[in-house]
N, C-alpha and C. Protein backbone atom coordinates (compact mmCIF):
# COMPACT_ATOMS: atom_id res chain seq x y z
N UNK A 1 6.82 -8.92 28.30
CA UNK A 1 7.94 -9.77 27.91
C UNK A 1 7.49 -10.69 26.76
N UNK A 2 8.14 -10.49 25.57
CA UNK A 2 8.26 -11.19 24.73
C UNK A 2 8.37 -13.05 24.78
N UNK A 3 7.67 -14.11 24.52
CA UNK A 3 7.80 -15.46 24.24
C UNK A 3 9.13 -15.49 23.09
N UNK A 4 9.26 -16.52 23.58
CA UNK A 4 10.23 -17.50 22.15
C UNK A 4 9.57 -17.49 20.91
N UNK A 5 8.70 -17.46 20.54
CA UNK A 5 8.14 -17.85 19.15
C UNK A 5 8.06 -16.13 18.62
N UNK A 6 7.29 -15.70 19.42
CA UNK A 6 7.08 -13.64 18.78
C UNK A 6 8.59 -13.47 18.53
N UNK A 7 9.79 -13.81 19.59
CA UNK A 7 11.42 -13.46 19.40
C UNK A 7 11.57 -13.92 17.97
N UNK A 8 11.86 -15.12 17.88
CA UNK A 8 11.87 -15.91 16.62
C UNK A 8 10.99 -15.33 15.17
N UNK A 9 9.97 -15.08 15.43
CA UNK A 9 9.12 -14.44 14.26
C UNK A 9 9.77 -13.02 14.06
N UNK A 10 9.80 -12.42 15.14
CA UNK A 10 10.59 -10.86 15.11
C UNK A 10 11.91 -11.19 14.47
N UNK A 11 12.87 -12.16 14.45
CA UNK A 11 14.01 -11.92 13.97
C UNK A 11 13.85 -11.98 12.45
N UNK A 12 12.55 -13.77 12.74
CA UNK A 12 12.61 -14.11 11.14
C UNK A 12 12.12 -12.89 9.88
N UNK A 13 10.85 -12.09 10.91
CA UNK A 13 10.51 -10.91 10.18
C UNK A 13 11.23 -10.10 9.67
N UNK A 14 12.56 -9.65 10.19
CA UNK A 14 13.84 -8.51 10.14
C UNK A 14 14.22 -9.56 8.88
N UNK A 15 14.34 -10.28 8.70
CA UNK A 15 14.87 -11.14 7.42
C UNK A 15 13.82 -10.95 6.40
N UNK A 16 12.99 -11.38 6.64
CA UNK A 16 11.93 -11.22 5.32
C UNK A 16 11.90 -9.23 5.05
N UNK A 17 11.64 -8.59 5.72
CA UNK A 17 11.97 -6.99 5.42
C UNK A 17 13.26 -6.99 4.81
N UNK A 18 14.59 -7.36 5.12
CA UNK A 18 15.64 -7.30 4.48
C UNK A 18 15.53 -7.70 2.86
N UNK A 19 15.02 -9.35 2.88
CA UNK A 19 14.75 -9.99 1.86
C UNK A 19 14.19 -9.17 0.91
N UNK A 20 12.83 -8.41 0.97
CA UNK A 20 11.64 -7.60 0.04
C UNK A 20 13.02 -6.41 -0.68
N UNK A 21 13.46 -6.00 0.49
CA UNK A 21 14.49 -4.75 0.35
C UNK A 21 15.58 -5.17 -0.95
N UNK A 22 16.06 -6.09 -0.67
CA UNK A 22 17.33 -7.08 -1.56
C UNK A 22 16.30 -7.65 -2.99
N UNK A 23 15.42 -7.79 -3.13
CA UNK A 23 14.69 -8.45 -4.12
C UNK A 23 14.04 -7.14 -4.89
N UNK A 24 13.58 -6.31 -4.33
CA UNK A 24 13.66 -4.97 -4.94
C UNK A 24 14.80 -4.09 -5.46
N UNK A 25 15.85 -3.70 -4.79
CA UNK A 25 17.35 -3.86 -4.93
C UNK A 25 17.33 -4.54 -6.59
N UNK A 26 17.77 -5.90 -6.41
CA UNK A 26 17.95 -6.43 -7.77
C UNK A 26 17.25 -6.17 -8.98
N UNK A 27 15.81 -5.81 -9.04
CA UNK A 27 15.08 -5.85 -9.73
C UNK A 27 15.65 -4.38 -10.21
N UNK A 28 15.58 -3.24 -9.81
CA UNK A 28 16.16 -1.67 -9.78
C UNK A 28 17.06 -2.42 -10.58
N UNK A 29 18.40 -2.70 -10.18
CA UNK A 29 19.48 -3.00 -10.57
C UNK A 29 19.37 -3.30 -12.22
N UNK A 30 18.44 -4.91 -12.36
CA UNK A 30 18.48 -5.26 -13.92
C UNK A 30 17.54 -4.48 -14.71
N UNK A 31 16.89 -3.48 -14.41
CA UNK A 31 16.08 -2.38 -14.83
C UNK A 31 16.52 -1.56 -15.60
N UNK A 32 17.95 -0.92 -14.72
CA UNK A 32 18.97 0.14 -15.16
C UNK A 32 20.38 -0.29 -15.44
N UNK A 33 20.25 -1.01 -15.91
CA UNK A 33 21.92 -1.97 -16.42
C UNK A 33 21.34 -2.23 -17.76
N UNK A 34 22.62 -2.28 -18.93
CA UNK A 34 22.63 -2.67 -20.35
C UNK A 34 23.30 -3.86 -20.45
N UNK A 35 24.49 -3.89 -19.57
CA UNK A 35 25.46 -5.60 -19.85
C UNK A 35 24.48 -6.81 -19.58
N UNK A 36 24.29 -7.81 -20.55
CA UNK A 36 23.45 -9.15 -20.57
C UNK A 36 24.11 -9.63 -19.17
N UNK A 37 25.40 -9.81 -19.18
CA UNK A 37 25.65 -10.56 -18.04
C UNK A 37 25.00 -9.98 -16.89
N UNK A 38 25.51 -9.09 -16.67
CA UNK A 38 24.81 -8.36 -15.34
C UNK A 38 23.46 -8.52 -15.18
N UNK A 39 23.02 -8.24 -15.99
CA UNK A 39 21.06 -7.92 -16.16
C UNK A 39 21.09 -9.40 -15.81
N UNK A 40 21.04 -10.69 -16.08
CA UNK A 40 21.00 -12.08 -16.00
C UNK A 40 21.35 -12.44 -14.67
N UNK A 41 22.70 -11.95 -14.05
CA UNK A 41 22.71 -11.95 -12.56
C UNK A 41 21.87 -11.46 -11.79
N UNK A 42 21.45 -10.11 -11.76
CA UNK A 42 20.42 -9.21 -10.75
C UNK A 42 19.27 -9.86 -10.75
N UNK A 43 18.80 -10.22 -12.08
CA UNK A 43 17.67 -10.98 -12.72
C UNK A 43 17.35 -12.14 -11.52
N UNK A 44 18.36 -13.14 -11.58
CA UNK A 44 18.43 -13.72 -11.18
C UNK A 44 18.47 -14.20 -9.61
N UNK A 45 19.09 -13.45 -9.08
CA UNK A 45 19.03 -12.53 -7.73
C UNK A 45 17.18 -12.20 -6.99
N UNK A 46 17.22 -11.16 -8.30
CA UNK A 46 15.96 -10.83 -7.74
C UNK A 46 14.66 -12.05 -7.52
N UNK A 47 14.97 -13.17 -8.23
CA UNK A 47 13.69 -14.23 -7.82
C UNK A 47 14.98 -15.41 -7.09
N UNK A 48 15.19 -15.09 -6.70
CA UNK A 48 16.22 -15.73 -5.38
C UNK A 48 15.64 -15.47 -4.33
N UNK A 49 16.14 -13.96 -4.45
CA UNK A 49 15.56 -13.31 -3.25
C UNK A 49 13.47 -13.60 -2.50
N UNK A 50 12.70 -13.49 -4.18
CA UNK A 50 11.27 -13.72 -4.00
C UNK A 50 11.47 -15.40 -3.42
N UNK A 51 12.14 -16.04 -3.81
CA UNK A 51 12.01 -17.65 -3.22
C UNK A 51 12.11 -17.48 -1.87
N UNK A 52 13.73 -16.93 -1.77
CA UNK A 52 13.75 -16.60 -0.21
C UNK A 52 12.30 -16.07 0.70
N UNK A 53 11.96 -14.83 0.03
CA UNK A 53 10.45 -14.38 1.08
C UNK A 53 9.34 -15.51 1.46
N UNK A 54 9.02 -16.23 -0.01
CA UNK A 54 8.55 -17.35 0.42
C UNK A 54 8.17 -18.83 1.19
N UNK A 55 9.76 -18.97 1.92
CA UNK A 55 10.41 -19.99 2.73
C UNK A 55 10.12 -18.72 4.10
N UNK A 56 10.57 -17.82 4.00
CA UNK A 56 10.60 -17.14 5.19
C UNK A 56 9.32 -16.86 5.98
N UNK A 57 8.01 -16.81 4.88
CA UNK A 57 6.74 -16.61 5.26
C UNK A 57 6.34 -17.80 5.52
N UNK A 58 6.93 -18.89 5.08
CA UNK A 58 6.32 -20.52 5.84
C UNK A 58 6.84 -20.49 7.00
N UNK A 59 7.98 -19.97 7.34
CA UNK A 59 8.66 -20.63 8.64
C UNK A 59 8.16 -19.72 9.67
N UNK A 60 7.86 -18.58 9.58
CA UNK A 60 7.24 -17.34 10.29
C UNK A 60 5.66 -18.08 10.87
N UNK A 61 4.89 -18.35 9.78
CA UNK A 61 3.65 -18.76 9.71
C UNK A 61 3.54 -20.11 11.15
N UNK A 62 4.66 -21.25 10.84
CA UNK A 62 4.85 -21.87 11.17
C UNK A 62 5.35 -21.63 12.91
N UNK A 63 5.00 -20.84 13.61
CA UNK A 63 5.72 -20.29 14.87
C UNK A 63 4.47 -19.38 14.95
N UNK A 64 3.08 -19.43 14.60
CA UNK A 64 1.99 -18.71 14.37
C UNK A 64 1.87 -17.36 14.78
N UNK A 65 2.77 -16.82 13.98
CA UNK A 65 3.38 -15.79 13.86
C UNK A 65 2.68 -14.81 12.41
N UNK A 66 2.56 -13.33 12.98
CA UNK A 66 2.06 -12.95 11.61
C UNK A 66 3.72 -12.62 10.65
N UNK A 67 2.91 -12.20 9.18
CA UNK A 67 4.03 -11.98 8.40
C UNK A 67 3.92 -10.39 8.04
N UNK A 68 4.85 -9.68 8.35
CA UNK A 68 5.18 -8.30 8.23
C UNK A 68 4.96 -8.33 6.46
N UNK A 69 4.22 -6.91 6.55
CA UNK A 69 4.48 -6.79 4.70
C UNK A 69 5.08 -5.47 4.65
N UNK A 70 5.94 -5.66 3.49
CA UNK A 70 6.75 -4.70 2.95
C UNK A 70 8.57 -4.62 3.25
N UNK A 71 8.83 -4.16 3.17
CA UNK A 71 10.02 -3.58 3.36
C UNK A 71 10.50 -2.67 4.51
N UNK A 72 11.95 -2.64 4.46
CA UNK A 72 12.35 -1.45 6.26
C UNK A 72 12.67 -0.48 5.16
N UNK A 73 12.86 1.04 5.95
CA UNK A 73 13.09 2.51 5.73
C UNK A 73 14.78 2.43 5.65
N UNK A 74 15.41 1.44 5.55
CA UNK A 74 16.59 1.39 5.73
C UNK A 74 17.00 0.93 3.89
N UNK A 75 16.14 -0.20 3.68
CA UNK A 75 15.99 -0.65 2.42
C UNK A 75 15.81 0.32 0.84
N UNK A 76 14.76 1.14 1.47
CA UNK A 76 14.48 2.13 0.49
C UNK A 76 14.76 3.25 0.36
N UNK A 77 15.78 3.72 1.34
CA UNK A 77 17.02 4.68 1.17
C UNK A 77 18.42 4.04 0.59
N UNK A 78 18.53 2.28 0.82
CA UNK A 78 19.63 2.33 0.10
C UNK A 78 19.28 2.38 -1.48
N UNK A 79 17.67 1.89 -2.39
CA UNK A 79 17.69 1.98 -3.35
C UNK A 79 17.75 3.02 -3.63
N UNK A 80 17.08 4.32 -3.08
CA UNK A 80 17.49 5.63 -3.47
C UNK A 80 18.41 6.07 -3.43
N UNK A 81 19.35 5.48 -2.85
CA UNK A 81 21.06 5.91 -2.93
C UNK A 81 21.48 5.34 -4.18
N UNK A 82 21.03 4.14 -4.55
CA UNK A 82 21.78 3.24 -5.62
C UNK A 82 21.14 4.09 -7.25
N UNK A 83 19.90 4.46 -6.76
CA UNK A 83 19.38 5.14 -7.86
C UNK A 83 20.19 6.50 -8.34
N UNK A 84 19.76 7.56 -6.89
CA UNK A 84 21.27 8.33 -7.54
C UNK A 84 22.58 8.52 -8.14
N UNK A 85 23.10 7.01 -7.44
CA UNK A 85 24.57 7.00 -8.15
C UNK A 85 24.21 6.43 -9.48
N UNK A 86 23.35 6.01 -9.91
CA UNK A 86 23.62 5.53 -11.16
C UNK A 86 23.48 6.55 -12.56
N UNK A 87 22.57 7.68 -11.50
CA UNK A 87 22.22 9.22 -12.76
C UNK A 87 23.68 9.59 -12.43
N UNK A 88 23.91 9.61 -11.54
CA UNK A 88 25.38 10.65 -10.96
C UNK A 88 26.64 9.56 -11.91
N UNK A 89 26.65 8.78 -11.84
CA UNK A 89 27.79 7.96 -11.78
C UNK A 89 28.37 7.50 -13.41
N UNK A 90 29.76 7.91 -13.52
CA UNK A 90 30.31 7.43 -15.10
C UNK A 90 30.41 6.52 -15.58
N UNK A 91 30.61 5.38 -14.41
CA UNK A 91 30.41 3.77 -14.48
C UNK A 91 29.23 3.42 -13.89
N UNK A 92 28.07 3.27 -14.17
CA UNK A 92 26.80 2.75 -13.57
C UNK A 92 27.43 1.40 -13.78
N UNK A 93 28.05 0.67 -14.61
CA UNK A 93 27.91 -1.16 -14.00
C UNK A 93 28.56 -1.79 -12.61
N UNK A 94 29.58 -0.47 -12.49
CA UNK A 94 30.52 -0.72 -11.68
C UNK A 94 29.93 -0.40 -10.80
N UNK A 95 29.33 0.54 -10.27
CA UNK A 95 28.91 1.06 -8.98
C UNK A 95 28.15 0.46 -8.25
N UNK A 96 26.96 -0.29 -9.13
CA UNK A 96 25.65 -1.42 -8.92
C UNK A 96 26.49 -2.65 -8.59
N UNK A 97 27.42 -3.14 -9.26
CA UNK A 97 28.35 -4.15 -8.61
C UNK A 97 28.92 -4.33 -6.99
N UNK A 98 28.78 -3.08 -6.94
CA UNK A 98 30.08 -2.80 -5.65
C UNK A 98 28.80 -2.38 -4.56
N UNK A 99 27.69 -1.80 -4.74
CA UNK A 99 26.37 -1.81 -4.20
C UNK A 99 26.36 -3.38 -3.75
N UNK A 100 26.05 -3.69 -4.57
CA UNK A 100 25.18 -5.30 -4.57
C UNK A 100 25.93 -6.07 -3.68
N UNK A 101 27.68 -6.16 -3.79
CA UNK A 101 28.60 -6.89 -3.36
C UNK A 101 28.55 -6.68 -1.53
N UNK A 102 28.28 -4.93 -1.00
CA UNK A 102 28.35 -4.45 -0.10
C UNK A 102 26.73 -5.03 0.66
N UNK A 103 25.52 -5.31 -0.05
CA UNK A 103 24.43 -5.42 -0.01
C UNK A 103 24.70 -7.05 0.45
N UNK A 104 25.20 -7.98 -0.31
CA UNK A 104 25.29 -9.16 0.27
C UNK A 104 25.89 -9.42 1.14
N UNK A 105 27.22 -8.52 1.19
CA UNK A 105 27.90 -8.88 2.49
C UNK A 105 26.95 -8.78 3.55
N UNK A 106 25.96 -7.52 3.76
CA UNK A 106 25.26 -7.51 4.62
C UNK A 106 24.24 -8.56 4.89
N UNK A 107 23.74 -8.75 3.90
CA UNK A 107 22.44 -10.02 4.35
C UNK A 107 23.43 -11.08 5.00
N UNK A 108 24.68 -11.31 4.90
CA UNK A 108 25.09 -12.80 5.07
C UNK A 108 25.52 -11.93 6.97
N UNK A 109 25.64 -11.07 6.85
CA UNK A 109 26.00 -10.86 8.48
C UNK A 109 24.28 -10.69 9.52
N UNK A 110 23.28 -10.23 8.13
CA UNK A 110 21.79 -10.43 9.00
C UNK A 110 21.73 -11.78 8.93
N UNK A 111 22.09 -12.71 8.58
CA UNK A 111 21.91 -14.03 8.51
C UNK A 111 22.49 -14.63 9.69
N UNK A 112 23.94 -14.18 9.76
CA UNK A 112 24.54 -14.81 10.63
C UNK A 112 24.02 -14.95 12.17
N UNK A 113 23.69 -13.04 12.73
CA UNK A 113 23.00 -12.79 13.54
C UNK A 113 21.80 -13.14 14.31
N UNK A 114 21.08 -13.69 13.00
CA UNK A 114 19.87 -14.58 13.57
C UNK A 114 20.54 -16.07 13.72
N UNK A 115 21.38 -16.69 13.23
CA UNK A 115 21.60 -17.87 12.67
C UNK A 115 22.27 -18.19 14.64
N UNK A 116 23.25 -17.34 14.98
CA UNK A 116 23.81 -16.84 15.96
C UNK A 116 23.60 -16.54 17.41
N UNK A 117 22.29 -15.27 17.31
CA UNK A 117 22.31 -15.24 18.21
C UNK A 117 20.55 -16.04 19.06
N UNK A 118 20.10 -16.89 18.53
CA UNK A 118 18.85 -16.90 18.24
C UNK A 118 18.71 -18.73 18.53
N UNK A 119 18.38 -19.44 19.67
CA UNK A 119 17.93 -20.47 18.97
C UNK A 119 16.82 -21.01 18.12
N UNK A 120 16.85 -21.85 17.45
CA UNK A 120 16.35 -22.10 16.56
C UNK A 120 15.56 -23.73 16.25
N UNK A 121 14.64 -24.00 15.92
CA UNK A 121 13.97 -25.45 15.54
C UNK A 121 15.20 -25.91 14.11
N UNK A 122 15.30 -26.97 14.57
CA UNK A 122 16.18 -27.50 12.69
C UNK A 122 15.91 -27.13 12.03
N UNK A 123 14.67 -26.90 11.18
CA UNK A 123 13.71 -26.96 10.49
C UNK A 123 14.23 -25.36 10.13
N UNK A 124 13.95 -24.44 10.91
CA UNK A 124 13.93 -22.83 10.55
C UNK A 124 15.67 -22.76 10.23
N UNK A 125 16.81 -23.58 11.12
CA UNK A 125 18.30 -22.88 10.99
C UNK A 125 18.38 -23.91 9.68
N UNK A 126 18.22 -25.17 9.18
CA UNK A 126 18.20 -25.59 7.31
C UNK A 126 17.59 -24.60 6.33
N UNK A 127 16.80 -23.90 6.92
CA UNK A 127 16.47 -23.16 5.96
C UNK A 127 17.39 -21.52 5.98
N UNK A 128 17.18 -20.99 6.50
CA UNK A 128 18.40 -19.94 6.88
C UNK A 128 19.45 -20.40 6.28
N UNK A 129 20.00 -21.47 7.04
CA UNK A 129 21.67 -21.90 6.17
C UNK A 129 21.68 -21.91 4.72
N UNK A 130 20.65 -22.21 4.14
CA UNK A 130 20.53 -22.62 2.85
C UNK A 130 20.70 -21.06 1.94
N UNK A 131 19.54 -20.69 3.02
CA UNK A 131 19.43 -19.06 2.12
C UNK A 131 20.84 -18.58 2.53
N UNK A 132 22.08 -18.78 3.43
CA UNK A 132 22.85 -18.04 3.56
C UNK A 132 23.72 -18.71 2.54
N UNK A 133 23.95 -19.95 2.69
CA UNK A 133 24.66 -20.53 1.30
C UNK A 133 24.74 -19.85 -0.07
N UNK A 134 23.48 -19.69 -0.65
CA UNK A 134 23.16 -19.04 -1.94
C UNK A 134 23.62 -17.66 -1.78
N UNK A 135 23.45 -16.95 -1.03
CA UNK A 135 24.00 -15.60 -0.71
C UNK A 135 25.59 -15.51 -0.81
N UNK A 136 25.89 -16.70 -0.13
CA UNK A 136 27.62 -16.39 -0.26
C UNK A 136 28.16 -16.95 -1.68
N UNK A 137 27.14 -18.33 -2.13
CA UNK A 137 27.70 -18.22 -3.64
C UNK A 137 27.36 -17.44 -4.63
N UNK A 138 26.45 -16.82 -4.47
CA UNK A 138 25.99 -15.27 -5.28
C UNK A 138 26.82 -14.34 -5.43
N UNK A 139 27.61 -14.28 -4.11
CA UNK A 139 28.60 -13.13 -3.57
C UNK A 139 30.01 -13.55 -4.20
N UNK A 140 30.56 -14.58 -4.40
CA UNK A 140 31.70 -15.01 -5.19
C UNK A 140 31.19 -14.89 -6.68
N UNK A 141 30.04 -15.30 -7.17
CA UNK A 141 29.96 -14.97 -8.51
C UNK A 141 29.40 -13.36 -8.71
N UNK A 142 29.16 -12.54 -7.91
CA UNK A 142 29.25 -11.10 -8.56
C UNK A 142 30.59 -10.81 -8.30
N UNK A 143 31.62 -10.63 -7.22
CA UNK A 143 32.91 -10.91 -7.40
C UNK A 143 33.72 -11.37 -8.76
N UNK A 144 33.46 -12.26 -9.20
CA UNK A 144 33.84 -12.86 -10.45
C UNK A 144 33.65 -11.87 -11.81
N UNK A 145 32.39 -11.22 -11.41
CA UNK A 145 31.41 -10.69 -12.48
C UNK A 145 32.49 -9.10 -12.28
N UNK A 146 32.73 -8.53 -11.09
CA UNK A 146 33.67 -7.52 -11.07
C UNK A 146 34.88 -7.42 -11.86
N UNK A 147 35.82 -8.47 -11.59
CA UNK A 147 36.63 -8.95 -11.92
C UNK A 147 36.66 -8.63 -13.95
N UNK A 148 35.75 -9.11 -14.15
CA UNK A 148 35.60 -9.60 -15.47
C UNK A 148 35.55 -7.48 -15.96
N UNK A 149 34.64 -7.29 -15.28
CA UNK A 149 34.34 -5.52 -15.79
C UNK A 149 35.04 -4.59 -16.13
């Protein structure tokens, strides 16, 4: 039987794997995109996301907890999906948009889930909230960024 703190590190871990996944994600993204705007968003994204890993590996650490490295098998099939559609695809800006948009929705529901079902020290749910904050205003400004395309 699992303790409170391994639970807690295990969830926070499923976040930091998500995180690597989403920060790789973006980076792909402004790699294979030509629009400034876009490239400047993903860009941007992608060391969001590296800040995020960084808060996540203090708070993990902090619950003396180890820190998982790398990424999930879930992560690197969706970049290989995103990679294909973009050889396959007539609109590559559009498709990476609607990726990314579908991609945040998700982190903000892995967010929620830990945020949710999980108690938590203040300390670890301020930080979570925060990272879920930026996620949802990320998610209205690629929205915006659709819009505009």
């Amino acid at each position: 039987m699992s303790t409170y703190t391994e639970e807690v590190g295990k969830k926070l871990n499923g976040l930091l794997e998500r995180t690597y996944d989403a920060e790789k994600g973006f980076k792909n993204a402004a790699d294979n995109i030509s629009n400034p705007a876009l490239k400047n968003y993903f860009t941007s994204k992608a060391k969001e996301r590296y800040n995020f890993g960084h808060e996540l590996k203090e708070e993990i650490k902090s619950f003396n907890q180890e820190v998982d490295k790398g990424g999930s098998l879930t992560g690197t099939a969706h970049r290989a999906w995103m990679d294909i559609k973009a050889m396959l695809s007539l609109d590559n800006e559009e498709s990476m948009l609607e990726e990314s948009i579908r991609g945040e929705k998700t982190a903000i529901d892995d967010y929620d889930e830990v945020l949710n079902e999980t108690t938590l020290p203040s300390s670890t749910k301020t930080v979570l909230e925060a990272q879920k904050n930026k996620i949802q205003i990320g998610l209205e400004n690629i929205k915006s960024l659709e819009d505009l395309h």
